[in-house]
N, C-alpha and C. Protein backbone atom coordinates (compact mmCIF):
# COMPACT_ATOMS: atom_id res chain seq x y z
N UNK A 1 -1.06 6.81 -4.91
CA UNK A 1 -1.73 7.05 -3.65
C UNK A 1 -1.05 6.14 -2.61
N UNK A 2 -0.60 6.69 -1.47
CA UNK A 2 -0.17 5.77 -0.76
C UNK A 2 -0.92 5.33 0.77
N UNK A 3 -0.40 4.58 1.44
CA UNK A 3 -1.34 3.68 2.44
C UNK A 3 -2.09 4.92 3.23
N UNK A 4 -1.16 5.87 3.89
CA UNK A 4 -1.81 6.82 4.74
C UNK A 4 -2.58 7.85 3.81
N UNK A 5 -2.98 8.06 2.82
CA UNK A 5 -3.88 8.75 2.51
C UNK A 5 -5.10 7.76 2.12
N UNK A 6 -4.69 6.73 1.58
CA UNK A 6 -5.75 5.44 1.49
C UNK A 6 -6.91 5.47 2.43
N UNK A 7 -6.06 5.44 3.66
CA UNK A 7 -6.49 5.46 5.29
C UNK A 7 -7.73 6.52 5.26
N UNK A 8 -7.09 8.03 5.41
CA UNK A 8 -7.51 9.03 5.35
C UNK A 8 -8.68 9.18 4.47
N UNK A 9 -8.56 8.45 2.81
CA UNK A 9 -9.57 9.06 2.11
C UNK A 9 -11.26 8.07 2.93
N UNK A 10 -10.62 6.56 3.32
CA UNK A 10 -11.72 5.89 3.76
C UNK A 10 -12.24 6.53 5.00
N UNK A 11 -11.58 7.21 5.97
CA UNK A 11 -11.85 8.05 7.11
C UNK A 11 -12.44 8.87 6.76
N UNK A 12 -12.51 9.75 5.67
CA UNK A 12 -13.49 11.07 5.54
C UNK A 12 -15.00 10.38 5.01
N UNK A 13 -15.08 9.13 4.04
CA UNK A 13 -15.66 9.20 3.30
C UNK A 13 -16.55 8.25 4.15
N UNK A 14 -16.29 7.19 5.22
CA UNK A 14 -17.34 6.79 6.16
C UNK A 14 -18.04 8.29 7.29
N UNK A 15 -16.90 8.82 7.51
CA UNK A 15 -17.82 10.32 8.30
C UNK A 15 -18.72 10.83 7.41
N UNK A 16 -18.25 11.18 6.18
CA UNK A 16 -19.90 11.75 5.76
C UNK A 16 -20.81 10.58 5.27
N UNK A 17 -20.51 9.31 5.30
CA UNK A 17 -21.97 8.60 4.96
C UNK A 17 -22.21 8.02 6.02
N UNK A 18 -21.91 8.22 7.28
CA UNK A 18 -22.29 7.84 8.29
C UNK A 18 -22.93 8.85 9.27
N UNK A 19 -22.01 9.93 9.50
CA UNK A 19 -21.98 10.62 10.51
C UNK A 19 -22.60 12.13 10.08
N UNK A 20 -22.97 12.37 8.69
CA UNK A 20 -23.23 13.79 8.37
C UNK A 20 -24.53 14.08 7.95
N UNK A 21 -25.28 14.43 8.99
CA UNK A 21 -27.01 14.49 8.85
C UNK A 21 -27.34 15.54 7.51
N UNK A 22 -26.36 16.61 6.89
CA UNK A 22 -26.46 17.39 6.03
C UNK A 22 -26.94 17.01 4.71
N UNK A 23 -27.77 18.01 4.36
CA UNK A 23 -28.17 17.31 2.84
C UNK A 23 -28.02 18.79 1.86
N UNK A 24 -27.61 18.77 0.39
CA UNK A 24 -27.53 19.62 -0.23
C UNK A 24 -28.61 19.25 -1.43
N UNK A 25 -29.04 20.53 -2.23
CA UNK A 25 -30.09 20.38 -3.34
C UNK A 25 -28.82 19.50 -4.65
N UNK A 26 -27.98 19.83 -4.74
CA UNK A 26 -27.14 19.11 -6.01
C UNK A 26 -25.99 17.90 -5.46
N UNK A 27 -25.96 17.60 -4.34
CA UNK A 27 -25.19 16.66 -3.34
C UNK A 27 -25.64 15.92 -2.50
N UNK A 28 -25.30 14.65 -2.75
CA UNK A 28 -25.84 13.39 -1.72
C UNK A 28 -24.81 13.06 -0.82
N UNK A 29 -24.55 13.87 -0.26
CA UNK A 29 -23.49 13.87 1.16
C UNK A 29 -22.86 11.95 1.00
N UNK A 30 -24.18 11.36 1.26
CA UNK A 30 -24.05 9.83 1.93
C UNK A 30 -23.31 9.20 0.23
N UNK A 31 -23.63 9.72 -0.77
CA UNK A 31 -23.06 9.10 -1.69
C UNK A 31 -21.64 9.53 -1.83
N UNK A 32 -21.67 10.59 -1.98
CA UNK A 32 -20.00 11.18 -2.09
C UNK A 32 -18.77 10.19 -0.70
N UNK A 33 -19.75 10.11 0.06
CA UNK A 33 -18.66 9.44 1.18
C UNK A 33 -18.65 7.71 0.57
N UNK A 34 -19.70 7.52 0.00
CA UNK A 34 -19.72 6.08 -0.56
C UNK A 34 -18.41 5.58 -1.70
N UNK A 35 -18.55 6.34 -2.43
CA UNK A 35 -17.39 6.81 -3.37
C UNK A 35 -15.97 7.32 -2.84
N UNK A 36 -15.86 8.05 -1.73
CA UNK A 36 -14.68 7.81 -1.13
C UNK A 36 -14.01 6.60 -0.31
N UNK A 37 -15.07 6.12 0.21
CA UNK A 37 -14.55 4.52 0.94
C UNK A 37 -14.35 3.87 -0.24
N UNK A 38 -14.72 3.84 -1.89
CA UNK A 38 -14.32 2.93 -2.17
C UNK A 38 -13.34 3.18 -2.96
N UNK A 39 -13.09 4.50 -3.67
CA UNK A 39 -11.79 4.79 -3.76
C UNK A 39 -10.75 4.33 -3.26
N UNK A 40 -10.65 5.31 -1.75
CA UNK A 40 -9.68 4.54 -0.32
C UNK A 40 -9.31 3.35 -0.78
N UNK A 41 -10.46 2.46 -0.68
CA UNK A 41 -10.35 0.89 -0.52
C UNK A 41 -8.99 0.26 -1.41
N UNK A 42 -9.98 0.74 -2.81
CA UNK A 42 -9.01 0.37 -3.89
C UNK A 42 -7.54 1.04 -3.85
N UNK A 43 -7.31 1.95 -3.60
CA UNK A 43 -6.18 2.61 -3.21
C UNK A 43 -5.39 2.08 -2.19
N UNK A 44 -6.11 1.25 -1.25
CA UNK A 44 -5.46 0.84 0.06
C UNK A 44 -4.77 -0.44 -0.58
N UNK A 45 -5.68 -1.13 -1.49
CA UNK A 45 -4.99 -2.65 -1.66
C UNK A 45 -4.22 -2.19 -2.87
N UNK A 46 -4.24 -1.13 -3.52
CA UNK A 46 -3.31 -1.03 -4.61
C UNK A 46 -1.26 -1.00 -3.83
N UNK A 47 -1.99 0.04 -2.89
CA UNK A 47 -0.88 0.48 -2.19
C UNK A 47 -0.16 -0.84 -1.53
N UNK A 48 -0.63 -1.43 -0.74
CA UNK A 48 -0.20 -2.42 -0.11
C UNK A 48 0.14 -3.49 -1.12
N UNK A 49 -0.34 -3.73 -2.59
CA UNK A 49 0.40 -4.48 -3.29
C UNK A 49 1.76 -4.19 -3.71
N UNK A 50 1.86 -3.18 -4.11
CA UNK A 50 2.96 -2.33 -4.69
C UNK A 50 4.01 -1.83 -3.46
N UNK A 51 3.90 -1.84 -2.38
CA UNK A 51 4.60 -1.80 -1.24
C UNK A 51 4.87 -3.17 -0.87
N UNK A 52 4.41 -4.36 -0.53
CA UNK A 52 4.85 -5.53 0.20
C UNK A 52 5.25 -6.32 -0.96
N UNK A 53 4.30 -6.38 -2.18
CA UNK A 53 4.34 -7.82 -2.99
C UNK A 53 4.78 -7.55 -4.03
N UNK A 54 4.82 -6.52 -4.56
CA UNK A 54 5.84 -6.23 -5.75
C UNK A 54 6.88 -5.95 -5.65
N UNK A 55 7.63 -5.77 -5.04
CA UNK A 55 9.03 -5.37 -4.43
C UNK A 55 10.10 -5.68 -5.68
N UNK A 56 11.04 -4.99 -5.48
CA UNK A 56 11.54 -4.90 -6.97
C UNK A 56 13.22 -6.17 -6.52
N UNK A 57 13.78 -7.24 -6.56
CA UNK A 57 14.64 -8.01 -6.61
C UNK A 57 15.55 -7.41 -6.21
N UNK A 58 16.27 -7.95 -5.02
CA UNK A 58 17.14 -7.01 -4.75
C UNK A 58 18.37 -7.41 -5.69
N UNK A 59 19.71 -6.37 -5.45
CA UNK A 59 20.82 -6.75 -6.44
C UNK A 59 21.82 -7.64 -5.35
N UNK A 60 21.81 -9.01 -6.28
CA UNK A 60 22.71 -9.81 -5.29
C UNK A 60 23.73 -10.27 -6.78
N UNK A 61 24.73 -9.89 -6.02
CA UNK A 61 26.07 -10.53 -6.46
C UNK A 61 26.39 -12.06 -6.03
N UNK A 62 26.14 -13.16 -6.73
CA UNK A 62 26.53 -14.22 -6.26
C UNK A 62 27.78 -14.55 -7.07
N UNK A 63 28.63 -14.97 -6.14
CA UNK A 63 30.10 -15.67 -6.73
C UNK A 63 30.64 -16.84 -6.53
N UNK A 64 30.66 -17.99 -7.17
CA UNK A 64 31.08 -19.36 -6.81
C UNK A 64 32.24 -19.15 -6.64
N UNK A 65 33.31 -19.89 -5.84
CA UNK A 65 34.91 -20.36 -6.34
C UNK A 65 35.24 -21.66 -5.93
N UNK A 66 35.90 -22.25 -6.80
CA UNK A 66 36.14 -23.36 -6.95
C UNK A 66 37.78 -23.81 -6.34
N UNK A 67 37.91 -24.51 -5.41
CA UNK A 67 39.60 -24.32 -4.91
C UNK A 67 39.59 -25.78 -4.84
N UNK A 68 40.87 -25.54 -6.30
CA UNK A 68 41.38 -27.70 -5.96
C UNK A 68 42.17 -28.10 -4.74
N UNK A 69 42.85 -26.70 -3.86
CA UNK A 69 43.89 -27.24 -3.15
C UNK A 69 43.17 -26.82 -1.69
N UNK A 70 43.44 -27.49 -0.69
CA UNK A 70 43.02 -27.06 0.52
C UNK A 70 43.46 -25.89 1.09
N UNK A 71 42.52 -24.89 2.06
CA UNK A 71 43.02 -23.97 2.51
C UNK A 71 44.58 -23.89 3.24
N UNK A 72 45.26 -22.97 3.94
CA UNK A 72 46.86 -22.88 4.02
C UNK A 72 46.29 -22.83 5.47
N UNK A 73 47.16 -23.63 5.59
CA UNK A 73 47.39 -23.92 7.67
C UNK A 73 47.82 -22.59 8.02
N UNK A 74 47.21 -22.12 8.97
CA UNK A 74 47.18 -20.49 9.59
C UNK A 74 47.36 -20.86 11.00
N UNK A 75 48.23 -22.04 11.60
CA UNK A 75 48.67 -22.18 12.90
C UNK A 75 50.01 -22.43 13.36
């Protein structure tokens, strides 16, 4: 799941437990949106771990060299 649907799922799921006067005989509108904010949620900090803080090492070539003699006069 990534950040912008994270976003999105917490955006739908505060509109219906906030904003949706509707009630169904087998559906609790206000719960289903409860369960989507916290989905989202968890999804949001999953995402943002795995995007900023896990980051995978980048590939670095490091190369020492060792020179006994001084560089060559280039003047």
């Amino acid at each position: 799941m990534t950040i912008g649907t994270s976003l999105f799922m917490i955006t739908v799921g505060a509109i219906l437990r906030y904003a949706v006067e509707d009630s169904w005989d087998a559906v609790d509108v206000s719960t289903v949106g409860l369960i989507l904010m916290l989905v989202g949620a968890l999804g949001l900090i999953l995402g943002i771990y795995f995007t900023f803080i896990r980051r995978p090492a980048p590939d670095r070539v490091v190369e020492q060299r060792y020179v006994d003699e001084p560089p060559p006069d280039r003047y």
